[in-house]
N, C-alpha and C. Protein backbone atom coordinates (compact mmCIF):
# COMPACT_ATOMS: atom_id res chain seq x y z
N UNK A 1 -6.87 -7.99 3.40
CA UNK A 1 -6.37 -7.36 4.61
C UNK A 1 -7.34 -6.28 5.05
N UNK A 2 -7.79 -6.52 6.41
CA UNK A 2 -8.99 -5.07 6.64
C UNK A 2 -8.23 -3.94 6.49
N UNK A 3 -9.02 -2.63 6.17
CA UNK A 3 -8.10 -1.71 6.36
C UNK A 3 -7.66 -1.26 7.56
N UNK A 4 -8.16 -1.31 8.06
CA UNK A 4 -7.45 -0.83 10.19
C UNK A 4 -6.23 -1.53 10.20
N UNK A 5 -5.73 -2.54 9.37
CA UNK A 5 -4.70 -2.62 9.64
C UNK A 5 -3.48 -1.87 8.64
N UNK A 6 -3.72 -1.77 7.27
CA UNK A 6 -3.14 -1.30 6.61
C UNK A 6 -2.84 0.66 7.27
N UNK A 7 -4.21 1.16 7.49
CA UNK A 7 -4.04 2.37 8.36
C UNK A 7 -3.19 2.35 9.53
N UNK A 8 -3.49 1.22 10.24
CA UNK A 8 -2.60 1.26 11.83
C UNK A 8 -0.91 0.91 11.71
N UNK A 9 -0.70 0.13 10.30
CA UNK A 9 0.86 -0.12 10.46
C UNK A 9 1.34 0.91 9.08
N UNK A 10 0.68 1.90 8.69
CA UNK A 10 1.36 2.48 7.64
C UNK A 10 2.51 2.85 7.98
N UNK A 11 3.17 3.13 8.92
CA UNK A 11 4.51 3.33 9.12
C UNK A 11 5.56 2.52 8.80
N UNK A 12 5.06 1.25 9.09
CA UNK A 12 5.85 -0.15 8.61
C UNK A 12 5.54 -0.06 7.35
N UNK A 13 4.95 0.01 6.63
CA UNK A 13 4.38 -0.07 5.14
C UNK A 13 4.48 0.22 4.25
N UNK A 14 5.31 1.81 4.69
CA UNK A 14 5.51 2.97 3.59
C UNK A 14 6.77 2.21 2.90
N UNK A 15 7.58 1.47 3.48
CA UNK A 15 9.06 1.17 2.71
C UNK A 15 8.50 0.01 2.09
N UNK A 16 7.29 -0.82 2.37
CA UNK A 16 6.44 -1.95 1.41
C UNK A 16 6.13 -1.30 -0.05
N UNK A 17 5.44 -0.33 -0.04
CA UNK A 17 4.79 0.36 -0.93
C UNK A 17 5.42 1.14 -1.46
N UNK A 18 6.56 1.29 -1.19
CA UNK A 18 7.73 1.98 -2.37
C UNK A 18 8.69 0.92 -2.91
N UNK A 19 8.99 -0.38 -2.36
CA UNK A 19 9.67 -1.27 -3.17
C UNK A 19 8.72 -1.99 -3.72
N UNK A 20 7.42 -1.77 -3.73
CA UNK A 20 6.47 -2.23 -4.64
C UNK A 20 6.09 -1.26 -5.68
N UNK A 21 6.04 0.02 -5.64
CA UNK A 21 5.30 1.01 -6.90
C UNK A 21 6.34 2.06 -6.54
N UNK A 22 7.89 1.72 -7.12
CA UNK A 22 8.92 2.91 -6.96
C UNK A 22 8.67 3.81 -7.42
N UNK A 23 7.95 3.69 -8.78
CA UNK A 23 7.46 5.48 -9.23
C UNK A 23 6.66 6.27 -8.39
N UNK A 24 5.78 5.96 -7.37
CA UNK A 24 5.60 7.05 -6.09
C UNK A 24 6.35 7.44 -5.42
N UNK A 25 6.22 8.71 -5.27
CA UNK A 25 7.07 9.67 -4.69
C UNK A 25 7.00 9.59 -3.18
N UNK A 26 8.03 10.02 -2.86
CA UNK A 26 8.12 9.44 -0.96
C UNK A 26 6.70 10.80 -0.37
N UNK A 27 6.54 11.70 -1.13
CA UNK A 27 5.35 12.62 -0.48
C UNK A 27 4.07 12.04 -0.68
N UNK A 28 4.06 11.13 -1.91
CA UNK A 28 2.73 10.66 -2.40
C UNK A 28 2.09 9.38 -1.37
N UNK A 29 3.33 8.98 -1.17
CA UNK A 29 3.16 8.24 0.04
C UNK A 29 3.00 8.50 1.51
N UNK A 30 3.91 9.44 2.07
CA UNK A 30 3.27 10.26 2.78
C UNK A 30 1.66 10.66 3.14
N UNK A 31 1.23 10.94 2.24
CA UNK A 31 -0.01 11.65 1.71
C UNK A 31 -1.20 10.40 1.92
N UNK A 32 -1.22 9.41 1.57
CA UNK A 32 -1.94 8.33 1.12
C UNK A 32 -2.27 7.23 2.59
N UNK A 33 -1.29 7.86 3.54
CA UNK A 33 -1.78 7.29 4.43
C UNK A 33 -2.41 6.34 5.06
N UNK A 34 -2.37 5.37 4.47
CA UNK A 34 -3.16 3.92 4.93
C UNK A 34 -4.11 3.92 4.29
N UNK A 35 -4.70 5.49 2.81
CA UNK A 35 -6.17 5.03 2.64
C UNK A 35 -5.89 4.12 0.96
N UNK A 36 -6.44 3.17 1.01
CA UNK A 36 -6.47 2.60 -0.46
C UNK A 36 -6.90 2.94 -1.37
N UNK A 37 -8.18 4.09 -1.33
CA UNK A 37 -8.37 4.68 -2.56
C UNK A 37 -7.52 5.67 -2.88
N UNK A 38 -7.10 6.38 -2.23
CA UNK A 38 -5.91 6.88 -2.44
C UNK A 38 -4.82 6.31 -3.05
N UNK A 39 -4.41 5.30 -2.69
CA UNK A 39 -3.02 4.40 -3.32
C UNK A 39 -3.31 4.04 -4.58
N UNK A 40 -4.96 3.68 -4.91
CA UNK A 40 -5.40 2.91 -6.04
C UNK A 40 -4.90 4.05 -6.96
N UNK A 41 -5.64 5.26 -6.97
CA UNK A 41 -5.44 6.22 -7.62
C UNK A 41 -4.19 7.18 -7.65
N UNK A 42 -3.18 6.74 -7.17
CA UNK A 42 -1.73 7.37 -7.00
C UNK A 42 -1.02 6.08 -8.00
N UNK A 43 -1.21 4.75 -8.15
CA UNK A 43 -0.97 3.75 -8.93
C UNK A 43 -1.74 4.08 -10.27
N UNK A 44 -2.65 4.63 -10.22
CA UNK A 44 -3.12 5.03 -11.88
C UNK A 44 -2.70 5.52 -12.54
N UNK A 45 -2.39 6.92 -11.42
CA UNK A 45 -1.52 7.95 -11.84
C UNK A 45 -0.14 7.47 -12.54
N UNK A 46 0.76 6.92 -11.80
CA UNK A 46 1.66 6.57 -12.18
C UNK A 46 2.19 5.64 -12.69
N UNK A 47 1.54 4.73 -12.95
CA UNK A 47 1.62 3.06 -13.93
C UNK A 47 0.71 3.67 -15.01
N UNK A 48 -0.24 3.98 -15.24
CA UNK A 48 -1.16 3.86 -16.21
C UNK A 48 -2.56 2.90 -16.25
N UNK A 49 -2.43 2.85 -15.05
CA UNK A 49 -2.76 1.13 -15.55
C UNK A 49 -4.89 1.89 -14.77
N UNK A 50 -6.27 0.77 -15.13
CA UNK A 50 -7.39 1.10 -14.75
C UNK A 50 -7.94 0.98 -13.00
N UNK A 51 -8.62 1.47 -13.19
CA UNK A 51 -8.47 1.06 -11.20
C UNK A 51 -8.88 -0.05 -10.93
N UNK A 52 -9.13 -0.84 -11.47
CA UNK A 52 -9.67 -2.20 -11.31
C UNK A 52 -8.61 -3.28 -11.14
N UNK A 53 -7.52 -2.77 -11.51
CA UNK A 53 -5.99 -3.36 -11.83
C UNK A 53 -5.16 -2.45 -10.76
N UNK A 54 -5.37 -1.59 -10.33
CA UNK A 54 -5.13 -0.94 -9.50
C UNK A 54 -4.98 -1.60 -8.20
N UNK A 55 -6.41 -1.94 -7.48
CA UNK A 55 -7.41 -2.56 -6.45
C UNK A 55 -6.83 -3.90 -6.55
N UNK A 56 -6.60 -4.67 -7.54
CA UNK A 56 -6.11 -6.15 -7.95
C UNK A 56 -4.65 -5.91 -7.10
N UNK A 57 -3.75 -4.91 -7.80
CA UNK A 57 -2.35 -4.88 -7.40
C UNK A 57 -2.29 -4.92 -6.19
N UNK A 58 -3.46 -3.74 -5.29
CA UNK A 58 -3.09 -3.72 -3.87
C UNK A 58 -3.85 -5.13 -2.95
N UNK A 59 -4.56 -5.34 -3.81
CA UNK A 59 -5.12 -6.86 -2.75
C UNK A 59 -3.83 -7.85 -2.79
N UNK A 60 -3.02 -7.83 -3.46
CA UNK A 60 -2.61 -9.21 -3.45
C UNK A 60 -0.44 -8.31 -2.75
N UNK A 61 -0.52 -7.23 -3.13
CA UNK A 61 0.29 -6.29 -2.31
C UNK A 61 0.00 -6.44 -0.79
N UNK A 62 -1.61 -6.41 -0.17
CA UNK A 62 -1.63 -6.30 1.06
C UNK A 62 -1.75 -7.81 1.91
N UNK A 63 -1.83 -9.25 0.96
CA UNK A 63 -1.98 -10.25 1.78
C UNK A 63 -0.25 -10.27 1.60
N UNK A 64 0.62 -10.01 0.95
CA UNK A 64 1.89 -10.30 1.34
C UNK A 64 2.20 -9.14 2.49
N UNK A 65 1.88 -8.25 2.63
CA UNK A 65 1.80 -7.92 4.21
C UNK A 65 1.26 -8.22 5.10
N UNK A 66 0.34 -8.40 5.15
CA UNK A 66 -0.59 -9.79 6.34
C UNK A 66 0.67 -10.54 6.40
N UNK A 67 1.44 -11.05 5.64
CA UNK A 67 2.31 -12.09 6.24
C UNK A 67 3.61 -11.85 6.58
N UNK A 68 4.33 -10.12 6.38
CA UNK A 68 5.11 -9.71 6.81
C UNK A 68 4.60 -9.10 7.90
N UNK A 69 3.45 -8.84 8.44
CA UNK A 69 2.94 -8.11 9.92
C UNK A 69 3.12 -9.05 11.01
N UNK A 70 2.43 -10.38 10.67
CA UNK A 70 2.88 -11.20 11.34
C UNK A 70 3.92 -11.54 11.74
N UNK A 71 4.95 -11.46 11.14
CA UNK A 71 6.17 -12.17 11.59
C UNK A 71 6.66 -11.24 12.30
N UNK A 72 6.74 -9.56 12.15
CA UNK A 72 6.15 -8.58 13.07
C UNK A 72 6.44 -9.06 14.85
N UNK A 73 7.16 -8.44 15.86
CA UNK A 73 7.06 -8.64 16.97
C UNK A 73 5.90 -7.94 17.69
N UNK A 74 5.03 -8.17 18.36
CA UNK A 74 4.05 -7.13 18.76
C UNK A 74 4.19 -6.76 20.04
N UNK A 75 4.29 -5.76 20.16
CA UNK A 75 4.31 -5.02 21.54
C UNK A 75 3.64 -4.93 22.79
């Protein structure tokens, strides 16, 4: 997913990315704003897990939004 889009619909997104990584905090999310290194490293933080597994989680996190954007009405 490019990021311009993950940046441009973070509003839609934020309730994606909390029923995906509930241990972030609704500020951390806030905060993270559409940027992915940010998210990578807010998922480190709080899973444990390396950033490489991190980056893995959110690629395959952001093509199942590619396919919830779409279905998306556009304005």
């Amino acid at each position: 997913m490019n990021r311009d889009i993950i940046e441009g619909n973070w509003k839609q997104l934020k309730g994606k990315v909390k029923q995906q990584w509930g241990k972030l905090t609704d500020d951390a999310v806030d905060k993270i704003n559409g940027d992915r290194e940010l998210l990578a490293g807010k998922i480190q933080e709080a899973y444990g897990v390396d950033r490489d597994e991190a980056k893995k989680q959110i690629e395959a996190w952001a093509k199942a939004c590619e396919k919830f954007l779409s279905k998306e009405p556009h304005h």
